[in-house]
Protein backbone atom coordinates (compact mmCIF):
# COMPACT_ATOMS: atom_id res chain seq x y z
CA UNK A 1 -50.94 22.69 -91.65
CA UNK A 2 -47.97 22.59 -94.34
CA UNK A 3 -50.35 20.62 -96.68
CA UNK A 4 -53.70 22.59 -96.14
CA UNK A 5 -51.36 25.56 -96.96
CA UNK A 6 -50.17 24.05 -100.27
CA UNK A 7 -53.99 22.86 -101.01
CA UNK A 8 -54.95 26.84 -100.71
CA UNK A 9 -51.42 28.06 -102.88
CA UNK A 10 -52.99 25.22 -105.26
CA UNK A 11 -56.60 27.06 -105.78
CA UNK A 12 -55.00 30.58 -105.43
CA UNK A 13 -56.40 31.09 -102.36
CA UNK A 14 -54.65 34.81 -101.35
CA UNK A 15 -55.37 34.58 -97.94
CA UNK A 16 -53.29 32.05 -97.62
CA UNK A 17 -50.14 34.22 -98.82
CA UNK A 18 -51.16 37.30 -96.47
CA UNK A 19 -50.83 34.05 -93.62
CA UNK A 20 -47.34 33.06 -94.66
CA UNK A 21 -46.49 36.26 -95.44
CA UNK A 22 -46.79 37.37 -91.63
CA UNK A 23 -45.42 33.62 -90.23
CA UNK A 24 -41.46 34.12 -89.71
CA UNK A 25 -41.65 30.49 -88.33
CA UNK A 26 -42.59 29.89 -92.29
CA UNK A 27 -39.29 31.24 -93.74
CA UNK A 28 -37.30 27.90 -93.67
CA UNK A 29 -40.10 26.13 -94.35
CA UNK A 30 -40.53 27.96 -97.71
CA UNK A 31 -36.80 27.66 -98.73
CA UNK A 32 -37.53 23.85 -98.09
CA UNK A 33 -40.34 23.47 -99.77
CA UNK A 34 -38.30 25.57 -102.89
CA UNK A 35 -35.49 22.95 -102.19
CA UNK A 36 -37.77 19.61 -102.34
CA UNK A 37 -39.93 20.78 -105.33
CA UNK A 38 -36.47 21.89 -107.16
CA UNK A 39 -34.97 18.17 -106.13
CA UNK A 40 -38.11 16.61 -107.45
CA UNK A 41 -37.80 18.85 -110.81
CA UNK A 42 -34.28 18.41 -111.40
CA UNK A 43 -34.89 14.36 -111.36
CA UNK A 44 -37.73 14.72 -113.86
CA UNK A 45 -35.46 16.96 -115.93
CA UNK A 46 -32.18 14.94 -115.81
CA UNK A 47 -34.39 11.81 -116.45
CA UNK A 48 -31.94 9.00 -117.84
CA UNK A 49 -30.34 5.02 -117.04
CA UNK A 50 -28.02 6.27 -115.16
CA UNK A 51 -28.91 6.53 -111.99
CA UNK A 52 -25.51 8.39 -110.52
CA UNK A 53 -25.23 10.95 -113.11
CA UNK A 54 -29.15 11.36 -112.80
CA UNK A 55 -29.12 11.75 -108.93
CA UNK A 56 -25.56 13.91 -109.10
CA UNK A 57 -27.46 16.42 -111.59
CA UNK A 58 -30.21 16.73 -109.53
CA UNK A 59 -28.30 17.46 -106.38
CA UNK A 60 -26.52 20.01 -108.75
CA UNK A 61 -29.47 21.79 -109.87
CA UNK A 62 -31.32 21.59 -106.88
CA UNK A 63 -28.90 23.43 -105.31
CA UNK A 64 -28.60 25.94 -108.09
CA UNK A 65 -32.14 26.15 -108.14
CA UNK A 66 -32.81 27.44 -104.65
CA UNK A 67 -29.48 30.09 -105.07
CA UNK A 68 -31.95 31.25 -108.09
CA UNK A 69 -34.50 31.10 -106.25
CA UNK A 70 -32.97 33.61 -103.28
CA UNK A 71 -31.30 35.71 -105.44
CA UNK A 72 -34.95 36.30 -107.45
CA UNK A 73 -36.95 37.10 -104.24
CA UNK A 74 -34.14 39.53 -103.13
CA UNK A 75 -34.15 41.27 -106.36
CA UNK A 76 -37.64 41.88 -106.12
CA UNK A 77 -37.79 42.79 -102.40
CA UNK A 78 -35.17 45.30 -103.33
CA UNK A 79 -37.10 46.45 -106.61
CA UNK A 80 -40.10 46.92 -104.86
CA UNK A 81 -38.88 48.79 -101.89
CA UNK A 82 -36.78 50.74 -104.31
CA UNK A 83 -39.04 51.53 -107.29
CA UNK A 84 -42.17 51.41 -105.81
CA UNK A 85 -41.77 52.85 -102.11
CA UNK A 86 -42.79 49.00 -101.13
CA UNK A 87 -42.73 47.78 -97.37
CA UNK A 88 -41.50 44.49 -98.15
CA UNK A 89 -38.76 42.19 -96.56
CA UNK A 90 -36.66 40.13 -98.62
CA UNK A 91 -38.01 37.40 -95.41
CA UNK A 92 -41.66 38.14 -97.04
CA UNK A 93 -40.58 37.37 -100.28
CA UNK A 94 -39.31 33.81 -99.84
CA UNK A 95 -42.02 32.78 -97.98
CA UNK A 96 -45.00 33.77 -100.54
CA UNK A 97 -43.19 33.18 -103.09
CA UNK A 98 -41.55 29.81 -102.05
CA UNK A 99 -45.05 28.59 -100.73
CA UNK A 100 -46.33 29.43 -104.60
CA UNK A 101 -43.40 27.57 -105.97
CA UNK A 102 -45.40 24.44 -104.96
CA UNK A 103 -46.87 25.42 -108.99
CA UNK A 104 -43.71 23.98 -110.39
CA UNK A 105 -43.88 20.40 -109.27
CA UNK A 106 -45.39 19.79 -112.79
CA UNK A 107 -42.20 19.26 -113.87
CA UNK A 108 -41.84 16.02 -112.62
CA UNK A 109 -43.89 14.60 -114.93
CA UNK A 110 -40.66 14.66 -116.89
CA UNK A 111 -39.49 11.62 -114.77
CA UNK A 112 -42.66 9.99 -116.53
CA UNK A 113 -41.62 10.91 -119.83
CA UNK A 114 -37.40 9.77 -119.22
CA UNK A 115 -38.78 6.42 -118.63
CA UNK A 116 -40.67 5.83 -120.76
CA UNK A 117 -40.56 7.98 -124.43
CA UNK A 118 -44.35 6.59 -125.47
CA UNK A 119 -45.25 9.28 -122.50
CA UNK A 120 -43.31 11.84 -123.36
CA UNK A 121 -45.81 13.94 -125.34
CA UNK A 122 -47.12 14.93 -122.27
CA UNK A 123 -44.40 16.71 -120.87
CA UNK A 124 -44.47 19.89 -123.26
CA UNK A 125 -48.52 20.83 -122.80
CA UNK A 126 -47.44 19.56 -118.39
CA UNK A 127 -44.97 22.24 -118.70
CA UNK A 128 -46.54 24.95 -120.42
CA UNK A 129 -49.38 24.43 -118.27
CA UNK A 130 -47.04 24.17 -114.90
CA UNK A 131 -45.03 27.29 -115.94
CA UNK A 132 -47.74 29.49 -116.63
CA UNK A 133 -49.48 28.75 -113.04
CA UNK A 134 -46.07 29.42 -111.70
CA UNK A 135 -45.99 33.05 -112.69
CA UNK A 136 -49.64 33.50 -112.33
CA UNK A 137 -49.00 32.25 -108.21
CA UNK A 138 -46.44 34.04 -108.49
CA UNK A 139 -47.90 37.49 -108.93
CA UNK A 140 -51.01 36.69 -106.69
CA UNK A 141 -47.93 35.73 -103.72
CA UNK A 142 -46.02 38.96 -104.46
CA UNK A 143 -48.90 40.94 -104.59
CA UNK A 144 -49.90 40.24 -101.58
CA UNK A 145 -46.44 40.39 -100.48
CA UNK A 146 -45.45 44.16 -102.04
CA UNK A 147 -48.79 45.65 -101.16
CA UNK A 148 -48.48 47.29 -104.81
CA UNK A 149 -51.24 47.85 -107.52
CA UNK A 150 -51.55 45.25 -110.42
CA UNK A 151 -48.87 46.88 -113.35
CA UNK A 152 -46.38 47.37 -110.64
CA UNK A 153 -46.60 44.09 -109.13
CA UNK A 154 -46.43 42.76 -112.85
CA UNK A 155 -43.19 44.86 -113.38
CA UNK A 156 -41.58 43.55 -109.92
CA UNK A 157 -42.45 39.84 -110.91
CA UNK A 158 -41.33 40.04 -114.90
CA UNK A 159 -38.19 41.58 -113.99
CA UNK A 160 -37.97 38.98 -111.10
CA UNK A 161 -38.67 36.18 -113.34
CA UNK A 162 -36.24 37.69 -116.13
CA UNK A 163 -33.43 37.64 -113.43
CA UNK A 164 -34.15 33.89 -112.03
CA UNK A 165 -34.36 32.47 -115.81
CA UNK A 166 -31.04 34.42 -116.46
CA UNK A 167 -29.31 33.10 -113.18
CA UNK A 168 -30.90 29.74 -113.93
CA UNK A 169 -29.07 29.84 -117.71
CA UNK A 170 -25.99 31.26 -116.93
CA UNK A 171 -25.44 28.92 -113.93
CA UNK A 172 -26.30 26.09 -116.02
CA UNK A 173 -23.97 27.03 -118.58
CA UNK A 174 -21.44 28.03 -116.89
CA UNK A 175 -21.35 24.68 -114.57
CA UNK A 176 -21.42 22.90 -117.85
CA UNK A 177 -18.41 24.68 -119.47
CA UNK A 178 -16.45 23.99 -116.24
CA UNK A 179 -17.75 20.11 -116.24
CA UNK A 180 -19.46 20.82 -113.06
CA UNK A 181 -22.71 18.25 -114.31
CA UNK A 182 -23.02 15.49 -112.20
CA UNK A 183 -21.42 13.64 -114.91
CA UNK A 184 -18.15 15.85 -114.34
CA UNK A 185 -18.99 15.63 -110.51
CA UNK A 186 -19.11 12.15 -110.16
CA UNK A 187 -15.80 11.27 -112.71
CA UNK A 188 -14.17 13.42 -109.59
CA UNK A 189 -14.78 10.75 -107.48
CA UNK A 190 -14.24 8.09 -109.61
CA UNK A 191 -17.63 6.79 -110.11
């Protein structure tokens, strides 16, 4: 069932968002599905030789990731309740939206490109092409999430998306100021 969902979030089916949408069984599915597609993107970002440092960042921004993630959908639960008068749950949120994260798994094409550099010219068009089909799923899973009309679901997603990229780039800079990459992880531990 998991799959056939993610085959529908894949061809923008919306019917498939008013399904998870209504599902509370789905909830924890969705923040796992956030957590395995973030895992999977962290290792194509953090792409290197070695394999500790590689794995320790990806546990580190996997983890970050779905925090993000959260904090995003609750912003825009509590934007559109707020703002627009919507009857939305921040429960609703993370599973529409999590089941359209399944968009972002384009990003581990840069695993392809960290081993091996004559590939790497595909990763910029991959993830320009995975990031706009991210915020177009999106806005169809909020949408149908918010019950709104199209310029305030656009409003409740851009300012979504503004506050996930900003918790995404302050997070990662802050963990890097404080040497909490996996390369300052794993020197904790002696590795």
């Amino acid at each position: 069932m998991l799959a056939e969902r993610i085959i529908r979030a894949f061809t923008f089916r919306r019917q498939v968002y008013a399904e998870v949408e209504r599902d509370t069984a789905f909830t924890l599915t969705a923040l796992l599905l956030v957590a395995a597609i973030a895992f999977l993107n962290q290792l194509g970002i953090y792409a290197s030789t070695q394999v500790l440092n590689w794995l320790g960042s990806a546990i580190v921004g996997t983890i970050w990731s779905v925090i993000s993630f959260a904090i995003a959908a609750y912003i825009m639960s509590w934007m559109g309740r707020s703002l627009f008068g919507a009857g939305v749950t921040f429960g609703k949120l993370v599973r529409t939206l999590g089941l359209a994260y399944v968009w972002s798994i384009v990003v581990v094409i840069g695993v392809v490109a960290g081993l091996s550099t004559a590939l790497s010219w595909l990763l910029a068009p991959a993830l320009v092409v995975g990031w706009v089909m991210l915020v177009l799923s999106w806005f169809v899973a909020a949408k149908e999430a918010l019950d709104l009309g199209v310029v305030q679901t656009i409003v409740t997603v851009a300012l979504g998306w503004l506050v996930f990229g900003l918790i995404m780039a302050v997070g990662s800079w802050v963990l890097n100021l404080i040497g909490w990459t996996a390369a300052g992880v794993w020197s904790m531990f002696g590795f």
